[in-house]
C-alpha atoms as a PDB file:
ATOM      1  CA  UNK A   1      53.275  10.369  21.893  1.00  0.00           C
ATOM      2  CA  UNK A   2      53.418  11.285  18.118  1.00  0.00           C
ATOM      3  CA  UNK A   3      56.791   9.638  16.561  1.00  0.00           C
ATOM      4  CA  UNK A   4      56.525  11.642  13.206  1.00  0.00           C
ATOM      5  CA  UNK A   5      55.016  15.094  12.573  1.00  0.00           C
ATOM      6  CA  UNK A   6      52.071  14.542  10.281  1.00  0.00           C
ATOM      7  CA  UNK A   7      52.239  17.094   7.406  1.00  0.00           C
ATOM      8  CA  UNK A   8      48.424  18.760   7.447  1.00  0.00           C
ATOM      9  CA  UNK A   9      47.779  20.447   4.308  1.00  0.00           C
ATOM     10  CA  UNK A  10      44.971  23.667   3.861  1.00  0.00           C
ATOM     11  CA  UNK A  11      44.170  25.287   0.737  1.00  0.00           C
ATOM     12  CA  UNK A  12      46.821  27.479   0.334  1.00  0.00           C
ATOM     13  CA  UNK A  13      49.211  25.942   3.058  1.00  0.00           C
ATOM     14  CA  UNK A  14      51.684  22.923   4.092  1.00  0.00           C
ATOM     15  CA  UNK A  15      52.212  22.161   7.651  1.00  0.00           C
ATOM     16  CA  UNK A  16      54.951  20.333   7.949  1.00  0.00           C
ATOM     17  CA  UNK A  17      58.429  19.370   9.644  1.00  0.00           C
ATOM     18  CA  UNK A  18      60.955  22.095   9.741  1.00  0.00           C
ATOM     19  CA  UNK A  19      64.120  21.009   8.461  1.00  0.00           C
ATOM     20  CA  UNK A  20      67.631  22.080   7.948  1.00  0.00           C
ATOM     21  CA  UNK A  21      66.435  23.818   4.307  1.00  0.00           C
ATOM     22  CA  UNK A  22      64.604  25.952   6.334  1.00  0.00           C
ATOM     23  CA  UNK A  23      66.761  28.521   7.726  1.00  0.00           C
ATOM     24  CA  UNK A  24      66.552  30.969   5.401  1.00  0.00           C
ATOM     25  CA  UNK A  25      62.863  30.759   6.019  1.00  0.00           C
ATOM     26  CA  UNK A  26      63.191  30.936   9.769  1.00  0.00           C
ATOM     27  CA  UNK A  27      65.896  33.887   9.924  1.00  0.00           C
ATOM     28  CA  UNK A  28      63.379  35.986   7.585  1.00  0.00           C
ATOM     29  CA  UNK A  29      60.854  35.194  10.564  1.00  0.00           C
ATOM     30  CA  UNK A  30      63.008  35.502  13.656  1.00  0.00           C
ATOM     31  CA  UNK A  31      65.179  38.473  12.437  1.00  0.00           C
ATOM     32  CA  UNK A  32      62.375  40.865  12.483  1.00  0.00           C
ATOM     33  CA  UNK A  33      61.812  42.971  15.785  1.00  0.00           C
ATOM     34  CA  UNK A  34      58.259  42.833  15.141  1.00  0.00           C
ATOM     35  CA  UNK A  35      58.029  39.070  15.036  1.00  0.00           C
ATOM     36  CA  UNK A  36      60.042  39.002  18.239  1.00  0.00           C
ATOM     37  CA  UNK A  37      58.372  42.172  20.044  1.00  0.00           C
ATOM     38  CA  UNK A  38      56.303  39.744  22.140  1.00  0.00           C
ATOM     39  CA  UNK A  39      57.879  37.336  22.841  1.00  0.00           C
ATOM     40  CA  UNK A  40      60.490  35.819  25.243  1.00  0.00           C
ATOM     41  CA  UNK A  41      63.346  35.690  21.976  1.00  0.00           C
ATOM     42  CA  UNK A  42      65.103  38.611  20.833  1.00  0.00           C
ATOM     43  CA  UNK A  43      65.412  38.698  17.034  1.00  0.00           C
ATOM     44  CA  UNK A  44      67.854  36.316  15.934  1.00  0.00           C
ATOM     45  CA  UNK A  45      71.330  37.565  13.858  1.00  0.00           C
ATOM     46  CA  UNK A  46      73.124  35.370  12.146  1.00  0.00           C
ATOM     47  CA  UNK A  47      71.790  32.025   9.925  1.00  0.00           C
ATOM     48  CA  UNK A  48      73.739  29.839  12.673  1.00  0.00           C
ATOM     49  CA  UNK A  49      70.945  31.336  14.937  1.00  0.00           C
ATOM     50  CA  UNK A  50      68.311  29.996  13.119  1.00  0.00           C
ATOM     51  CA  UNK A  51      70.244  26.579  12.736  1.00  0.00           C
ATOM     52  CA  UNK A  52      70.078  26.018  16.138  1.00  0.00           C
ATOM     53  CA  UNK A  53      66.206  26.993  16.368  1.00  0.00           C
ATOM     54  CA  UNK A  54      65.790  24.185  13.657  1.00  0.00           C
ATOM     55  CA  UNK A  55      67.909  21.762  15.716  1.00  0.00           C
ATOM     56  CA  UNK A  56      66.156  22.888  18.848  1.00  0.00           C
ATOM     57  CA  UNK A  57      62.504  22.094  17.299  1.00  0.00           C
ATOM     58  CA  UNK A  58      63.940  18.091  16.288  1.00  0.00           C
ATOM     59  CA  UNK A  59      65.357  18.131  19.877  1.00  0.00           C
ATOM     60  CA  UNK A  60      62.263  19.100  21.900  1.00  0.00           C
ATOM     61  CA  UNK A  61      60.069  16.737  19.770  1.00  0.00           C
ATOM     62  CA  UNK A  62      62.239  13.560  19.804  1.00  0.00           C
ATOM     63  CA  UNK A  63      61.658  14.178  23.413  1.00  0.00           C
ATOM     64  CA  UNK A  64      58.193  14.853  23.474  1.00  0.00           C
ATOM     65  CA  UNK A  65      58.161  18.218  24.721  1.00  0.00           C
ATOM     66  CA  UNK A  66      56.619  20.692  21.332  1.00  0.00           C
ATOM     67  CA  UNK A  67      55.676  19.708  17.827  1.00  0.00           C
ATOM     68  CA  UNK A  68      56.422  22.259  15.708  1.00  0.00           C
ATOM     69  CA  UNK A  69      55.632  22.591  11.901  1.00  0.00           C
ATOM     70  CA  UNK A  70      56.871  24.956   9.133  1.00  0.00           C
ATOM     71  CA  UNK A  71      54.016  27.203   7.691  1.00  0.00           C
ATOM     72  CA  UNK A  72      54.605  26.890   3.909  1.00  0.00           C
ATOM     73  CA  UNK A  73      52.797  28.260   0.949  1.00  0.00           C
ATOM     74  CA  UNK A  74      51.803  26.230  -1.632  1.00  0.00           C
ATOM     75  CA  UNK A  75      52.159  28.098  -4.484  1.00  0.00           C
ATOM     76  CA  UNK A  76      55.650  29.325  -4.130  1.00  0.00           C
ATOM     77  CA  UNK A  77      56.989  26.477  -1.609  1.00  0.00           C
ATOM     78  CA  UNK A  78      58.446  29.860   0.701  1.00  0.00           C
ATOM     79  CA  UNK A  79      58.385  29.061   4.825  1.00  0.00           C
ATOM     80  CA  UNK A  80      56.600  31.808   5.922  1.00  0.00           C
ATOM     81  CA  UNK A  81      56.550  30.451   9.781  1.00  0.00           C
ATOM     82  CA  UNK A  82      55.723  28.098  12.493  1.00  0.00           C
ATOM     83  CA  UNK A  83      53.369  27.016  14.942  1.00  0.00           C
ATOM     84  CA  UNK A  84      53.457  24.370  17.878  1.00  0.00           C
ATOM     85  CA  UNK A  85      52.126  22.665  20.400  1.00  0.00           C
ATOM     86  CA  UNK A  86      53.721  21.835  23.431  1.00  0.00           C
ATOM     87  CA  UNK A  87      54.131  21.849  27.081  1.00  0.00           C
ATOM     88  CA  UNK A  88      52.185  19.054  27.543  1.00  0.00           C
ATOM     89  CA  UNK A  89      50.328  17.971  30.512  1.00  0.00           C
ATOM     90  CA  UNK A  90      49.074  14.114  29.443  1.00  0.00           C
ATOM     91  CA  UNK A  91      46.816  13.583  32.660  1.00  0.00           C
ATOM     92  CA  UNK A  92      44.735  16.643  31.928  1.00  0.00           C
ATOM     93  CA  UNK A  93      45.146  16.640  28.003  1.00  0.00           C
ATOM     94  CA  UNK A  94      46.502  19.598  27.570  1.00  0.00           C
ATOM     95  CA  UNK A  95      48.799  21.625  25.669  1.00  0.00           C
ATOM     96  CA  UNK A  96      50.087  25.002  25.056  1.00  0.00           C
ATOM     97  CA  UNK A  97      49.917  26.518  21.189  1.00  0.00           C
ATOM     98  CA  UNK A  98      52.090  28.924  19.934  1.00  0.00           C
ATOM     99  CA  UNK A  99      53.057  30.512  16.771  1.00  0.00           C
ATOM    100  CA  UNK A 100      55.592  32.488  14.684  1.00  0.00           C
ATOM    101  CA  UNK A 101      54.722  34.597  11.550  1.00  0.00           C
ATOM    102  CA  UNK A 102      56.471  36.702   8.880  1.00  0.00           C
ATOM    103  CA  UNK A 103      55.658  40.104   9.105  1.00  0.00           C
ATOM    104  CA  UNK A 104      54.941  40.182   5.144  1.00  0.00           C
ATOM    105  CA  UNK A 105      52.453  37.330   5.715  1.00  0.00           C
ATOM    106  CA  UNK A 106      50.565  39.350   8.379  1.00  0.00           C
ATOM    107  CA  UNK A 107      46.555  40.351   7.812  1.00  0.00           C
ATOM    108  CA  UNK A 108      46.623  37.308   5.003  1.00  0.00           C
ATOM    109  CA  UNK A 109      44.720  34.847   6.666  1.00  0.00           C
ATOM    110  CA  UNK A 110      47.227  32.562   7.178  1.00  0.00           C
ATOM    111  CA  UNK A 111      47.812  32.338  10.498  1.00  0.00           C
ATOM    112  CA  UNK A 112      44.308  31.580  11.448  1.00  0.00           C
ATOM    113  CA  UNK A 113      44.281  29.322   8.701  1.00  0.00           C
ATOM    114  CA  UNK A 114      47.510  27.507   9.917  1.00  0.00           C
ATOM    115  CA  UNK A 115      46.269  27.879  13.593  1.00  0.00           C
ATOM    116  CA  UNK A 116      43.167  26.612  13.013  1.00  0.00           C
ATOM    117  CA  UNK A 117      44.381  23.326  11.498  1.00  0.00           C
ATOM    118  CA  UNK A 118      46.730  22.520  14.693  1.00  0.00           C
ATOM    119  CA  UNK A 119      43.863  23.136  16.893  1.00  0.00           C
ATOM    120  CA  UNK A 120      42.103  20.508  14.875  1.00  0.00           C
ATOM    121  CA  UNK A 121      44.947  18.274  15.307  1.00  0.00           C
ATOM    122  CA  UNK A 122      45.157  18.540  18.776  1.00  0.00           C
ATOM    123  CA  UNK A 123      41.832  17.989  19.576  1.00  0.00           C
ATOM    124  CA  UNK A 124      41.068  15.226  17.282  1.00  0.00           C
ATOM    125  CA  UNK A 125      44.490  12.705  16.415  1.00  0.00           C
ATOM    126  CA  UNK A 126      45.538  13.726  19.816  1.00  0.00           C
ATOM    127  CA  UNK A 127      42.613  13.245  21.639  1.00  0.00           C
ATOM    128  CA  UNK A 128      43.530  16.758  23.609  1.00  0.00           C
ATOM    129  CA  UNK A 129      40.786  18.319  25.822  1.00  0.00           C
ATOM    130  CA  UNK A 130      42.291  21.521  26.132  1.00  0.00           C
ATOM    131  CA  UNK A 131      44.587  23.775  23.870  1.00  0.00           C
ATOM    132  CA  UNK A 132      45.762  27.228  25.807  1.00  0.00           C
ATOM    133  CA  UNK A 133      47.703  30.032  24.310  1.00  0.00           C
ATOM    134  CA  UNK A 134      49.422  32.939  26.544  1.00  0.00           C
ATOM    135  CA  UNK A 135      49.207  36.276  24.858  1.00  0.00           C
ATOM    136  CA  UNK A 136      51.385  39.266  25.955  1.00  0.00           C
ATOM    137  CA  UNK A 137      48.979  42.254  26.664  1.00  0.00           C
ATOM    138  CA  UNK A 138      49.104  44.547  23.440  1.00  0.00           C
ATOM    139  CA  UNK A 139      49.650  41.527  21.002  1.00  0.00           C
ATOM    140  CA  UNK A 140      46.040  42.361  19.999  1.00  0.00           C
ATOM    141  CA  UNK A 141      46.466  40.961  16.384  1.00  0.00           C
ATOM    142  CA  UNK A 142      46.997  37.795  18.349  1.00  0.00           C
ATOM    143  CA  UNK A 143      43.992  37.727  20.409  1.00  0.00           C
ATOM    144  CA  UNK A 144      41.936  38.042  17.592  1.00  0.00           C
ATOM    145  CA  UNK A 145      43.237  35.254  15.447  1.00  0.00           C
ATOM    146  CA  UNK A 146      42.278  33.377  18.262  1.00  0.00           C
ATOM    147  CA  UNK A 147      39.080  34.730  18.634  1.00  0.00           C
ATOM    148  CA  UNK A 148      38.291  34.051  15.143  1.00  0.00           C
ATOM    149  CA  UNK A 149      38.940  30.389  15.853  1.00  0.00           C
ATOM    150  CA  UNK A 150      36.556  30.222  19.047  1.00  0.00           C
ATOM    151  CA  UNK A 151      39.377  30.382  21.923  1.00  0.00           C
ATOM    152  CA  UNK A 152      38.041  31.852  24.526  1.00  0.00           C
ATOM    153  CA  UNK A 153      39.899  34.720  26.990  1.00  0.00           C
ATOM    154  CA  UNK A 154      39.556  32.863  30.523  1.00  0.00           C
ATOM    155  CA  UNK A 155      41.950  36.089  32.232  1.00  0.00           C
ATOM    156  CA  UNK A 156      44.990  37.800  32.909  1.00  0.00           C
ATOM    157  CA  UNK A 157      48.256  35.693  34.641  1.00  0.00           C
ATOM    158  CA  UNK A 158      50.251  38.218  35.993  1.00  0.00           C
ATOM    159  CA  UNK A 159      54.114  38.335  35.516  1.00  0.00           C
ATOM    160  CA  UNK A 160      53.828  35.072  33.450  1.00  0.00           C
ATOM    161  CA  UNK A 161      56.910  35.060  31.633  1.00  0.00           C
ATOM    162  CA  UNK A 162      60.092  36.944  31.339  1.00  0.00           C
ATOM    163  CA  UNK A 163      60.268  38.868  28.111  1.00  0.00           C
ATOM    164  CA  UNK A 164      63.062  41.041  26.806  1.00  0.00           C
ATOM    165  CA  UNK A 165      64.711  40.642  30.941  1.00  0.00           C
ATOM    166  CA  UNK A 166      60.926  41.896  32.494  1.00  0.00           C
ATOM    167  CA  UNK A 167      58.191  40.057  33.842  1.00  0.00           C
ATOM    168  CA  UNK A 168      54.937  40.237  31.561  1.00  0.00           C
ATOM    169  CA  UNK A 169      51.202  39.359  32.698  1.00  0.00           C
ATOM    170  CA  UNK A 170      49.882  36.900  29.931  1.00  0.00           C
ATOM    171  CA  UNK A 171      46.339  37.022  28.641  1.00  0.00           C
ATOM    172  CA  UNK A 172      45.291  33.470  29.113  1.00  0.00           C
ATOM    173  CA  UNK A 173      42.984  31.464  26.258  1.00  0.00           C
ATOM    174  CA  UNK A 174      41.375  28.141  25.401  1.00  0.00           C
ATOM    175  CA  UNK A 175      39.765  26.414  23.616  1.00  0.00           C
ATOM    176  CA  UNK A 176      38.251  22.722  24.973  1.00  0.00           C
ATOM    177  CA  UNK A 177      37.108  19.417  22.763  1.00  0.00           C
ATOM    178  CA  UNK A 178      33.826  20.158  23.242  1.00  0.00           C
ATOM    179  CA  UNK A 179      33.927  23.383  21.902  1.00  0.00           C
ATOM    180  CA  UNK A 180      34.295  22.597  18.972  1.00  0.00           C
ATOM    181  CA  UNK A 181      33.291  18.842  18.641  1.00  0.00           C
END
């Protein structure tokens, strides 16, 4: 397993570790009820929220469960989001990717940029064969970031996961090694 998280940089971004300077950042992004709309957390309310989101990230990857990194911008050093990988299945190389963006930062580019680079990540330093991502049904901004990278939509897993206290299919997508090797 990966014992630090490798900072990847793009041309207008900084993937890196999220750290306890970071909570304004991740409040901004996990206050909003847009953000949160699909997806199993309810906006978050108070700055001691987002603390424990920050300590939750260190926890689950000292334990080798997700790597998450902060989505920075270069230019004015803001934390605009995150995205992850985890859920790992080592035997089958796989993982699960997921990802977290301010509303503000929306139709920018970034988070296909950002995406795109964890992906690349995953498939090469990690040697993964297989990167999935679970999409609530009418997250359609989501599917096509991922289209856009080459993921492809393998189906529909009903009742998936349990957002906002209901059971919600989940549009299933991947993307393999040699898809992109």
């Amino acid at each position: 397993m990966i014992k630090t998280i490798k900072e990847i940089q793009t041309n207008r971004l900084i993937l890196r570790e999220v750290n306890e300077n970071d909570v304004e950042g991740i409040y901004k992004v996990f206050s909003d009820p847009e953000v949160a709309k699909y997806d199993w957390f309810s906006p978050i309310e108070s700055k001691n929220d987002a603390e424990e989101f920050i300590k939750r990230y260190k926890e689950e990857f000292e334990a080798g469960e997700e790597i998450t990194w902060g989505i920075e911008l270069k230019d004015t050093k803001e934390l605009i989001g995150i995205c992850c990988l985890g859920d790992f299945d080592n035997d089958a190389r796989r993982a699960e990717i997921g990802y977290d963006l301010a509303q503000d930062e929306w139709n920018k580019g970034y988070a296909t940029e950002a995406i795109g680079e964890v992906v690349k990540f995953g498939l090469s330093e990690m040697n993964l064969n297989r990167i999935e991502a679970f999409i609530t049904p009418g997250n359609d901004a989501s599917v096509k970031v991922l289209e856009k990278l080459n993921f492809t939509k393998e189906g529909v897993v009903r009742e998936r996961d349990l957002i906002k206290g209901k059971l919600e299919d989940g549009i299933i997508m991947a993307i393999l090694q040699k898809d992109v090797m």
